[in-house]
Protein backbone atom coordinates (compact mmCIF):
# COMPACT_ATOMS: atom_id res chain seq x y z
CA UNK A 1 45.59 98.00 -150.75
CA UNK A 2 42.26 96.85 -152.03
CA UNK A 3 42.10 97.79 -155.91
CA UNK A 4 38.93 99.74 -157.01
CA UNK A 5 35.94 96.95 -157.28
CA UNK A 6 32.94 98.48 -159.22
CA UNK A 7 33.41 95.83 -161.75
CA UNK A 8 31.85 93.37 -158.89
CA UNK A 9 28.41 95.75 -158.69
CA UNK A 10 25.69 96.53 -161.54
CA UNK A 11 26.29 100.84 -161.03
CA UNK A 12 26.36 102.89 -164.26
CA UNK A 13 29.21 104.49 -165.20
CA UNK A 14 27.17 108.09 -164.58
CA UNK A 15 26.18 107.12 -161.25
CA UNK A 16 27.93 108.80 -158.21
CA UNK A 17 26.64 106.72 -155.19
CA UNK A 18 28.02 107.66 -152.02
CA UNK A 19 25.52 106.73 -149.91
CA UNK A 20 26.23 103.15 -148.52
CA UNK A 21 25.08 104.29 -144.84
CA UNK A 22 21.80 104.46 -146.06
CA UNK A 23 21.97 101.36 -148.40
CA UNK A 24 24.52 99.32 -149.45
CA UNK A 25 24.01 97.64 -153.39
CA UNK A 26 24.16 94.62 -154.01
CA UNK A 27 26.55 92.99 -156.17
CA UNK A 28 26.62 90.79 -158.41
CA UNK A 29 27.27 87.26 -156.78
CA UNK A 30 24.41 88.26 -154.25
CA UNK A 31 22.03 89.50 -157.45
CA UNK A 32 22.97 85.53 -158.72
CA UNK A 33 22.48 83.61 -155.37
CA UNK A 34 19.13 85.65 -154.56
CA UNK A 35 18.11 84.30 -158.58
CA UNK A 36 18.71 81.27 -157.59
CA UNK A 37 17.67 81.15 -154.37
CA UNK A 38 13.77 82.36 -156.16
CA UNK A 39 14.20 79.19 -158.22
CA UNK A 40 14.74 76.96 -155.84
CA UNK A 41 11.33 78.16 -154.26
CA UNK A 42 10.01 77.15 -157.63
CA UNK A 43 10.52 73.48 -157.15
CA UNK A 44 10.09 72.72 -153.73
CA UNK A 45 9.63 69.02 -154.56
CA UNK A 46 13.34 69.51 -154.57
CA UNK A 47 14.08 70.93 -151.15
CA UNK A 48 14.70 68.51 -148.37
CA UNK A 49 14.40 69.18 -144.46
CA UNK A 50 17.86 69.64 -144.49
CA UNK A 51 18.01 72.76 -146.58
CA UNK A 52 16.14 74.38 -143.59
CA UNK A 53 19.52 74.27 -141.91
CA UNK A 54 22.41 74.42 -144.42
CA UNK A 55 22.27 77.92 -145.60
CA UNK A 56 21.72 79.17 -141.78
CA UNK A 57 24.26 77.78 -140.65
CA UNK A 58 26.58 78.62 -143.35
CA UNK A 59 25.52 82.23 -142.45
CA UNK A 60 25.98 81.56 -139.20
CA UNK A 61 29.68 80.41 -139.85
CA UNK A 62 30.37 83.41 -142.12
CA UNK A 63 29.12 86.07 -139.23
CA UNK A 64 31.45 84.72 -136.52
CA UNK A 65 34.40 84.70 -138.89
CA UNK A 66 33.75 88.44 -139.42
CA UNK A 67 34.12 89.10 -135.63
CA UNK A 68 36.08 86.29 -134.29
CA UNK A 69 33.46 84.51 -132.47
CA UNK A 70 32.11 81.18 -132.91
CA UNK A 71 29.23 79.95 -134.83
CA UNK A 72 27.09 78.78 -131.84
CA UNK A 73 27.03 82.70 -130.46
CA UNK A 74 25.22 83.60 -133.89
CA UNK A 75 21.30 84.01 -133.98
CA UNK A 76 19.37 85.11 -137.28
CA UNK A 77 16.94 88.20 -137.22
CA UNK A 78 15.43 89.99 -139.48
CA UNK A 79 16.20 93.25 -138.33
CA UNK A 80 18.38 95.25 -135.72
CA UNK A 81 15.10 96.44 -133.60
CA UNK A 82 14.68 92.60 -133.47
CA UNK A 83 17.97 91.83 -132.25
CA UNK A 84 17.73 94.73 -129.64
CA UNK A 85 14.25 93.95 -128.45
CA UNK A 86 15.48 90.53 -127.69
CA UNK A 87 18.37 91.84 -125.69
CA UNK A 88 16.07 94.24 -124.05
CA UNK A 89 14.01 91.46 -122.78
CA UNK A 90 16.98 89.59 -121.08
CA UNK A 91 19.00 91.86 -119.36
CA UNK A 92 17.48 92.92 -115.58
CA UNK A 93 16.92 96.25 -114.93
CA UNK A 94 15.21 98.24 -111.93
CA UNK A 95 14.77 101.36 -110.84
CA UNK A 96 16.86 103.97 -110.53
CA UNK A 97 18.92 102.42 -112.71
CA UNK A 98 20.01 103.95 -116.07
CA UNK A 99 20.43 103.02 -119.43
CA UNK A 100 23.46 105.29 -121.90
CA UNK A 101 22.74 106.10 -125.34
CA UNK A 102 24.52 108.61 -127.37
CA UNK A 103 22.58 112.28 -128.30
CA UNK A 104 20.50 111.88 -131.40
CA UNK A 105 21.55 108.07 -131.68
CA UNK A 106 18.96 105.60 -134.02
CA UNK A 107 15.95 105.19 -133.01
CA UNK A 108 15.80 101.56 -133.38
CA UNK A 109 18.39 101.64 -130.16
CA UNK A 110 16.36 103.75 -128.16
CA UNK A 111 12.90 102.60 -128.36
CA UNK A 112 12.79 99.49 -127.15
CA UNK A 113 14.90 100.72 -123.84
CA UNK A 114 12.22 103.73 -123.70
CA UNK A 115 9.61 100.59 -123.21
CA UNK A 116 12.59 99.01 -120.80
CA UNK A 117 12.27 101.84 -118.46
CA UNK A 118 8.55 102.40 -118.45
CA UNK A 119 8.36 98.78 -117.33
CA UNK A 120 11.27 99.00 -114.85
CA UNK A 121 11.54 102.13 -113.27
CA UNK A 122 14.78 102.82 -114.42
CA UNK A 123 16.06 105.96 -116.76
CA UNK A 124 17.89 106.95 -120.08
CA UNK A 125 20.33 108.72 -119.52
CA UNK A 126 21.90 110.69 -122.65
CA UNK A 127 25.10 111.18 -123.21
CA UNK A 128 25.43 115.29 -124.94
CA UNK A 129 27.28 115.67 -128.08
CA UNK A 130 30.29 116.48 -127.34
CA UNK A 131 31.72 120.15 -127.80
CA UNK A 132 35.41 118.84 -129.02
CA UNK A 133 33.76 115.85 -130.80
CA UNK A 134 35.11 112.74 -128.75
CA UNK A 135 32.41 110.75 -128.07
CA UNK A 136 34.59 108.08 -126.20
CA UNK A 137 35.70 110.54 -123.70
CA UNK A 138 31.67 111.25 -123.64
CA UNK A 139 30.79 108.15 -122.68
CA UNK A 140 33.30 107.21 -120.18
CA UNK A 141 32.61 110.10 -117.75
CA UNK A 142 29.00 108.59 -117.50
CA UNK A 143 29.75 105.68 -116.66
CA UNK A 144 29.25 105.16 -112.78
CA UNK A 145 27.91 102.62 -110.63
CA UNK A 146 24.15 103.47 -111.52
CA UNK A 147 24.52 102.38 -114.98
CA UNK A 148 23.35 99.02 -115.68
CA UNK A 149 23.78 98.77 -119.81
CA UNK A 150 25.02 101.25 -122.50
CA UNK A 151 23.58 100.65 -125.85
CA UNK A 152 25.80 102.03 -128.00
CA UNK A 153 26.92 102.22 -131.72
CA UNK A 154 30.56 101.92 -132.74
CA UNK A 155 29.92 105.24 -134.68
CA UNK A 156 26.90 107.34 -135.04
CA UNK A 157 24.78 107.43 -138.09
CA UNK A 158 24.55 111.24 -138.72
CA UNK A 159 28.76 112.20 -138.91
CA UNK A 160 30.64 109.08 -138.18
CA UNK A 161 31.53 110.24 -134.73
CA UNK A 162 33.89 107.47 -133.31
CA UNK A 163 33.50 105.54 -130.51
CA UNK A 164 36.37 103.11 -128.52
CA UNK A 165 34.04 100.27 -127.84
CA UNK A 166 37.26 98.55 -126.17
CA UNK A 167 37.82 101.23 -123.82
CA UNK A 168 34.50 101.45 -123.11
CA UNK A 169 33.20 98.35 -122.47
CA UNK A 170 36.43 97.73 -119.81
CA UNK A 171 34.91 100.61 -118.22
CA UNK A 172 31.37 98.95 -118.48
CA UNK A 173 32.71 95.91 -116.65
CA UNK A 174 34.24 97.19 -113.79
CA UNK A 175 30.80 98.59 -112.79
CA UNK A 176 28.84 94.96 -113.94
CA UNK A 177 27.39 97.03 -116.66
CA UNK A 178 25.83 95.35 -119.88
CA UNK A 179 26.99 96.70 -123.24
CA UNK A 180 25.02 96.13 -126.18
CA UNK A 181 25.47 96.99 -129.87
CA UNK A 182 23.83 98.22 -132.82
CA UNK A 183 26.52 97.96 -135.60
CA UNK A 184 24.68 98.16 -138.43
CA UNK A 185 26.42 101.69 -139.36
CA UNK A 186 29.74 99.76 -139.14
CA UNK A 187 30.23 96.02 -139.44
CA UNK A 188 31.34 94.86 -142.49
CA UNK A 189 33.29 98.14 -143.46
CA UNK A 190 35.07 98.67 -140.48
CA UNK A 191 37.61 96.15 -138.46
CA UNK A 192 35.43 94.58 -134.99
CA UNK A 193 36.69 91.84 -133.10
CA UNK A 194 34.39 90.74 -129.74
CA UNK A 195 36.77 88.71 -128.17
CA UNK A 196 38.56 92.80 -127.24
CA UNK A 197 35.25 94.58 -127.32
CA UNK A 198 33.33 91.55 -125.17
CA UNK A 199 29.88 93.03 -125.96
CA UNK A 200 26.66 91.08 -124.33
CA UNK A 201 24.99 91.70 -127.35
CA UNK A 202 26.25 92.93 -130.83
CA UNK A 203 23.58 93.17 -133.61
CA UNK A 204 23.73 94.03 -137.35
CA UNK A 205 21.12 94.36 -140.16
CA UNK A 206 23.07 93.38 -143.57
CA UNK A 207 21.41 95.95 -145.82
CA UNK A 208 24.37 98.73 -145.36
CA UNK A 209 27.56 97.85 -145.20
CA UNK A 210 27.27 94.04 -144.86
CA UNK A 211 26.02 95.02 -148.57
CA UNK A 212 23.21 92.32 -148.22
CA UNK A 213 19.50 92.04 -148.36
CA UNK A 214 16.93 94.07 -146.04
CA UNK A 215 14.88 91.94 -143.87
CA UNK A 216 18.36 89.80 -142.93
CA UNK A 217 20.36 90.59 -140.10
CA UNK A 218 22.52 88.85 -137.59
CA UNK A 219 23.17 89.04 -133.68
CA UNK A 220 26.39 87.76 -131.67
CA UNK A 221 25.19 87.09 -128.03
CA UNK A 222 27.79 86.60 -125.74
CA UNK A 223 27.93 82.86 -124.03
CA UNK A 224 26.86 84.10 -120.34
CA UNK A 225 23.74 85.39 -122.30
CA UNK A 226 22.43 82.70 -124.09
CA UNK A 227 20.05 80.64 -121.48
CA UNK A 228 17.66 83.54 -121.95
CA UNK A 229 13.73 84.18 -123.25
CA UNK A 230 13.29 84.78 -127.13
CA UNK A 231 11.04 87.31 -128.30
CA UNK A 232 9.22 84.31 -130.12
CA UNK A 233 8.63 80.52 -130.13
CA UNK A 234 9.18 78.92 -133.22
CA UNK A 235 10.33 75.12 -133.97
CA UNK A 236 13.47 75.70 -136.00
CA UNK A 237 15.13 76.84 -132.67
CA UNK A 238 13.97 73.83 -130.31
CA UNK A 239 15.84 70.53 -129.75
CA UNK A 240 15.39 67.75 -132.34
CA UNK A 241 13.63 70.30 -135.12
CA UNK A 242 15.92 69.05 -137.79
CA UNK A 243 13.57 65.71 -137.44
CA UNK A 244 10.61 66.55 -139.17
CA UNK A 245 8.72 63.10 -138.46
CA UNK A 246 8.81 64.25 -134.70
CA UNK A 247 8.30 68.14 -134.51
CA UNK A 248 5.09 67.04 -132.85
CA UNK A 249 6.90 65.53 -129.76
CA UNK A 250 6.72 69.39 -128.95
CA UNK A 251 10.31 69.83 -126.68
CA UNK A 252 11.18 72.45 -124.11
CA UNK A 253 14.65 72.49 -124.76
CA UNK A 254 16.29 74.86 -126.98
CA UNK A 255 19.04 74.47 -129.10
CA UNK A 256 22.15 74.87 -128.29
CA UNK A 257 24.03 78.38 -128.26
CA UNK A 258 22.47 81.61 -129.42
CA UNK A 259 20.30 79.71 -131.68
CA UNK A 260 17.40 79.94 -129.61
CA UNK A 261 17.03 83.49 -130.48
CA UNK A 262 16.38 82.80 -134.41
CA UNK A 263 13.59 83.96 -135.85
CA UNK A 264 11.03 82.04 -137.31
CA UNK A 265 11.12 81.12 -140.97
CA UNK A 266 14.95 82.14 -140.93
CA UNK A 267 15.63 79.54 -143.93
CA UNK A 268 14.42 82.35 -146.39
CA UNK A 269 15.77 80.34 -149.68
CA UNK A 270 16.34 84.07 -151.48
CA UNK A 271 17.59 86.35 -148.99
CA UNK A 272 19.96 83.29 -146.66
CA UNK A 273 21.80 82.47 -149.62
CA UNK A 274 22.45 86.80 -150.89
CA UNK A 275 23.61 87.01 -147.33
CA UNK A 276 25.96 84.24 -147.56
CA UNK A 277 26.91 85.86 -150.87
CA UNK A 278 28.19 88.97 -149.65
CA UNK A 279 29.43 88.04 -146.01
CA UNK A 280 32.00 85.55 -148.22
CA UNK A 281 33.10 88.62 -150.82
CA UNK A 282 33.62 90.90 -147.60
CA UNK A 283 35.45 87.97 -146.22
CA UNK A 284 37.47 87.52 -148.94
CA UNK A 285 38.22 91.66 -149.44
CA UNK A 286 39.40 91.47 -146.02
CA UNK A 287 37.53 94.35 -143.10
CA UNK A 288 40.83 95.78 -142.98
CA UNK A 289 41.47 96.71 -146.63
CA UNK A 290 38.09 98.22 -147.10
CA UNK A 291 38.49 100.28 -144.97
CA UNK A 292 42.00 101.12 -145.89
CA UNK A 293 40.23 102.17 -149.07
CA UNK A 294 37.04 103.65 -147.83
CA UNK A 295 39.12 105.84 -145.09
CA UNK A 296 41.41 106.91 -148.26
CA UNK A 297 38.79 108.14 -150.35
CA UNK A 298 37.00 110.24 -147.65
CA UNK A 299 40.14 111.35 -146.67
CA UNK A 300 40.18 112.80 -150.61
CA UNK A 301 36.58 114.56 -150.39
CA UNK A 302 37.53 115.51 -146.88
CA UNK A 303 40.49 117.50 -147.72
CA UNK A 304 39.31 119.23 -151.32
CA UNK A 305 35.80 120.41 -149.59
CA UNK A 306 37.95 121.99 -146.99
CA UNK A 307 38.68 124.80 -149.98
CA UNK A 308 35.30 125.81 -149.97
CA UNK A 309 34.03 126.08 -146.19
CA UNK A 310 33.32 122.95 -145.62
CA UNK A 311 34.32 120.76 -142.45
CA UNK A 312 34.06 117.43 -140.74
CA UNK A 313 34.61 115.48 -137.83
CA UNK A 314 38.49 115.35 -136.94
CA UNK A 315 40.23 112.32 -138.45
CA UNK A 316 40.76 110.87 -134.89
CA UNK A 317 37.52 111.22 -133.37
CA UNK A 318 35.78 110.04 -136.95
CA UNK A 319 34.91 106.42 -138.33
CA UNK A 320 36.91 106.33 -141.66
CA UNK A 321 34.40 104.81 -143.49
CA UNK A 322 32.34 108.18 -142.60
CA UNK A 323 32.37 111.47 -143.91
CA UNK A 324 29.40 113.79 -142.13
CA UNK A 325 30.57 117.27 -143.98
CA UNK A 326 29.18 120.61 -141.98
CA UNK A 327 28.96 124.04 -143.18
CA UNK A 328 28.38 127.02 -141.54
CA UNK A 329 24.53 127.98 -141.65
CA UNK A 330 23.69 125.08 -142.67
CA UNK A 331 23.23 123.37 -146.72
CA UNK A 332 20.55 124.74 -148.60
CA UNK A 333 17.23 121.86 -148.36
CA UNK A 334 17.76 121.38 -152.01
CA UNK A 335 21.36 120.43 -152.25
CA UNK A 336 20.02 116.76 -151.89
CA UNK A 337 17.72 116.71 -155.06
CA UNK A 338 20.33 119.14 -157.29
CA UNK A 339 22.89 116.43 -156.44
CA UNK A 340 20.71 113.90 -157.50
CA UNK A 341 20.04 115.69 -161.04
CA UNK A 342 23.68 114.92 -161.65
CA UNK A 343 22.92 111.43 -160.41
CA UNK A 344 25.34 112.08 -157.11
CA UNK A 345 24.13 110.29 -154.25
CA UNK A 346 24.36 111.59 -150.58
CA UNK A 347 22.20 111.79 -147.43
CA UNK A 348 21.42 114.27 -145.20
CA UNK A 349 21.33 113.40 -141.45
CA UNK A 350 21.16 116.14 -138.43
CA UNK A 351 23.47 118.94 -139.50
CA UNK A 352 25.54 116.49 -141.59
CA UNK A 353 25.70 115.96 -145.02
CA UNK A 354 26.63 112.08 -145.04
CA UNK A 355 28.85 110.76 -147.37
CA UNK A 356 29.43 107.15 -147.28
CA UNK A 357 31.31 105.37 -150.21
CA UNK A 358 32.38 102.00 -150.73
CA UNK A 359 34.89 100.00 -152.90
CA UNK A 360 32.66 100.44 -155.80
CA UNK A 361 33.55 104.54 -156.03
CA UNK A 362 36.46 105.73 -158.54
CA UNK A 363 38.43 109.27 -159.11
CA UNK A 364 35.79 110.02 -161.25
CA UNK A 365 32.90 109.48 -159.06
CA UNK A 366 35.02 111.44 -156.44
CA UNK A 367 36.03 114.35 -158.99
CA UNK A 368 32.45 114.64 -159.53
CA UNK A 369 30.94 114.64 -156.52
CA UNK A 370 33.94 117.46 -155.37
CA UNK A 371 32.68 119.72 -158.22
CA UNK A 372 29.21 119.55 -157.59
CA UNK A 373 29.73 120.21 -154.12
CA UNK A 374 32.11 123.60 -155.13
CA UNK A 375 28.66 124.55 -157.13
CA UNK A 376 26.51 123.56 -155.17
CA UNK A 377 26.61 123.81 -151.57
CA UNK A 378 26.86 127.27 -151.04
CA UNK A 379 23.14 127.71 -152.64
C-alpha cells in the first residue's frame, strides 16, 4: 500500500485539506519544473524550434500511459469545456435524437450539447438520480435506439456516485451510440483503462486529481475519430510545423493522430513541463495504490461520521476516492467557513458535503476533521 506522501507537497502541518475535487496542490517537483519552466521564458535566445515539441509530446506520452492508449490519440487543451466542445462539433446529430447526461451533472458537460441540440434538433435527455443510488443501472435503462451519445462522467462531482463506464459503453455500442467523457473528477486518482471502456472521446483538465496546473488539460480521442474539424486553426497542429523556415508554405494537412485537435500555443514553457511533473509522480505512485489509499481513508471518515447521523453513498455504488456525506435536514450554511477557522478544508456541492483527500492526508488530519465534524455539523 502506498505510504502517507505529504512530505512530497508544501501543506502545513495545521492544515486539514480535503478538498482535492475542487483543487488538487501542487507538489513539489511540479512547484520546481513550473520555476524553471518561468526561467526558461527568461532567455528565449536559448529556446530552439524544437522545444515547441519536446515537452508536448512528453505530455503526450505520459497521458496515454495513464490510460493505456497511445501517444498519437492524445491532443492538448486547455480546459475540459475545450475538449468537449471539440467533440461536440464532430459527432452528427439530428433530430429527434437524444443526448444522456446524468441529473445535476457539470455544467461544462452540458452546455455545449445544450448548443448541440439547438443547432440539431435533437434533445437532452436526463437521466433522474436514482432513488437506491446506482447510477449505472440509471443509465442503462435509457439507453435505446434514439440515443446517439451519452456524455457522461465516471463519477459525479457532488457525492461520488459511481458509474460502470465498461458496462455502459457495451451498451452504447450495440445501439451505434457515441460515449464521451469528462473525467476530470476521476483520472489520475482512480484506475481507467480505454482499451475496456472504448470511449470516442475521454477528456481531463489536470488541476484536480491529475494534481497539475489550471489552464492544462488533456483529451484521448479514439482512432475512428480523429479525421475530424478542430475548434481552431493553429500551425503547431499542421504538417511540416516543426520546420520553421517553411510555416509559410501554409499546408492543409494535419498532423497525424489526435494532434490536430491541440490548441494553439500548447508549448506553454511553465505549465507543459508542471504537467509532465505530476503525470510522472502519479505514474510512478501507481492509479491503483492511490486509490487503495484514498478509498481507505474515506472509508475511515465514512464509518466514524456514521456515529453522529451522518451518511453517504453505499460503498458499491460510490467512487472511493469520494466521500459526499448527507445529513438529514441538511448542514447548517456555515459549517463551510467554521471548518475553515480550524483550517479544515471541504466543499459543499448539492446536498453533499464533499470530502475529497489525497495521499498528502494523515490520522491527524483525519482525527481532526472527525472531531470538528462531531461539533460541528449538527449547528
Amino acid at each position: 500500500m502506498l505510504r502517507n506522501q505529504r512530505h512530497q507537497f508544501n501543506i502545513p502541518d495545521e492544515v486539514a485539506y480535503f478538498n482535492c475535487g475542487y483543487m488538487g496542490p501542487l507538489s513539489k517537483v511540479a512547484e520546481e519544473a513550473g520555476i524553471k519552466g518561468v526561467m526558461q521564458k527568461s532567455e528565449p535566445w536559448k529556446m530552439t524550434p524544437t522545444d515547441f515539441f519536446t515537452d508536448s509530446d512528453i505530455a503526450r506520452g505520459l497521458f496515454a500511459q495513464l490510460i493505456n492508449a497511445d501517444a498519437v490519440d492524445i491532443a492538448l487543451v486547455p480546459s475540459a469545456s475545450y475538449g468537449l466542445a471539440i467533440a461536440a462539433k464532430n459527432i452528427p446529430l439530428k433530430e429527434g435524437q437524444k443526448i444522456l447526461v446524468l441529473d445535476e451533472q457539470f455544467p461544462s458537460n452540458i452546455y455545449c450539447w445544450q448548443e448541440r441540440c439547438h443547432e440539431t434538433g435533437a434533445e437532452i435527455k436526463t437521466v433522474p438520480a436514482p432513488k437506491d443510488r446506482d447510477w449505472t443501472r440509471a443509465v442503462l435503462d435509457q439507453i435505446d435506439s434514439t440515443v446517439a451519445i451519452a456524455a457522461l462522467p465516471n463519477n459525479h462531482w457532488a457525492d461520488g456516485g459511481l458509474l460502470d463506464l465498461v458496462k455502459i459503453g457495451a451498451e452504447l455500442r450495440k445501439v451505434g451510440a457515441k460515449l464521451v467523457l469528462d473525467v476530470t473528477q476521476s483520472l489520475g486518482a482512480m484506475p481507467l483503462d480505454v482499451q475496456a471502456v472504448k470511449p470516442d472521446f475521454l477528456i481531463a483538465a489536470a488541476y484536480k486529481w491529475l494534481l497539475g496546473p489550471y489552464s492544462v488539460g488533456m483529451m484521448y480521442v479514439s482512432p475512428n475519430n480523429q479525421n475530424g474539424s478542430p475548434i481552431e486553426y493553429n500551425w503547431l497542429n499542421r504538417a511540416g510545423s516543426e520546420d520553421f523556415s517553411g510555416l509559410v508554405n501554409y499546408q492543409d494537412e494535419y498532423q497525424n493522430g489526435a494532434v490536430r485537435y491541440d490548441m494553439g500555443q500548447r508549448a506553454n514553457f511553465a505549465l507543459m513541463p508542471m504537467a509532465i511533473a505530476t503525470l510522472r509522480q502519479i505514474l510512478n505512485w501507481g492509479v491503483d495504490n492511490i486509490y487503495t489509499n484514498i478509498s481507505a481513508t474515506n472509508s475511515r471518515i465514512s464509518d466514524a461520521v456514521r456515529a453522529f447521523g451522518l451518511t453517504s453513498v453505499p460503498t458499491e455504488f460510490r467512487a472511493g476516492h469520494f466521500l459526499g456525506l448527507e445529513k438529514a435536514g441538511g448542514f447548517s450554511p456555515t459549517l463551510l467557513a467554521d471548518l475553515a477557522k480550524e483550517k479544515i478544508y471541504v466543499s459543499h456541492r448539492g446536498n453533499s458535503l464533499r470530502i475529497t483527500p489525497h495521499v498528502y492526508n494523515n490520522e491527524d488530519d483525519c482525527d481532526r476533521l472527525i472531531d470538528a465534524l462531531s461539533r460541528l455539523s449538527g449547528n
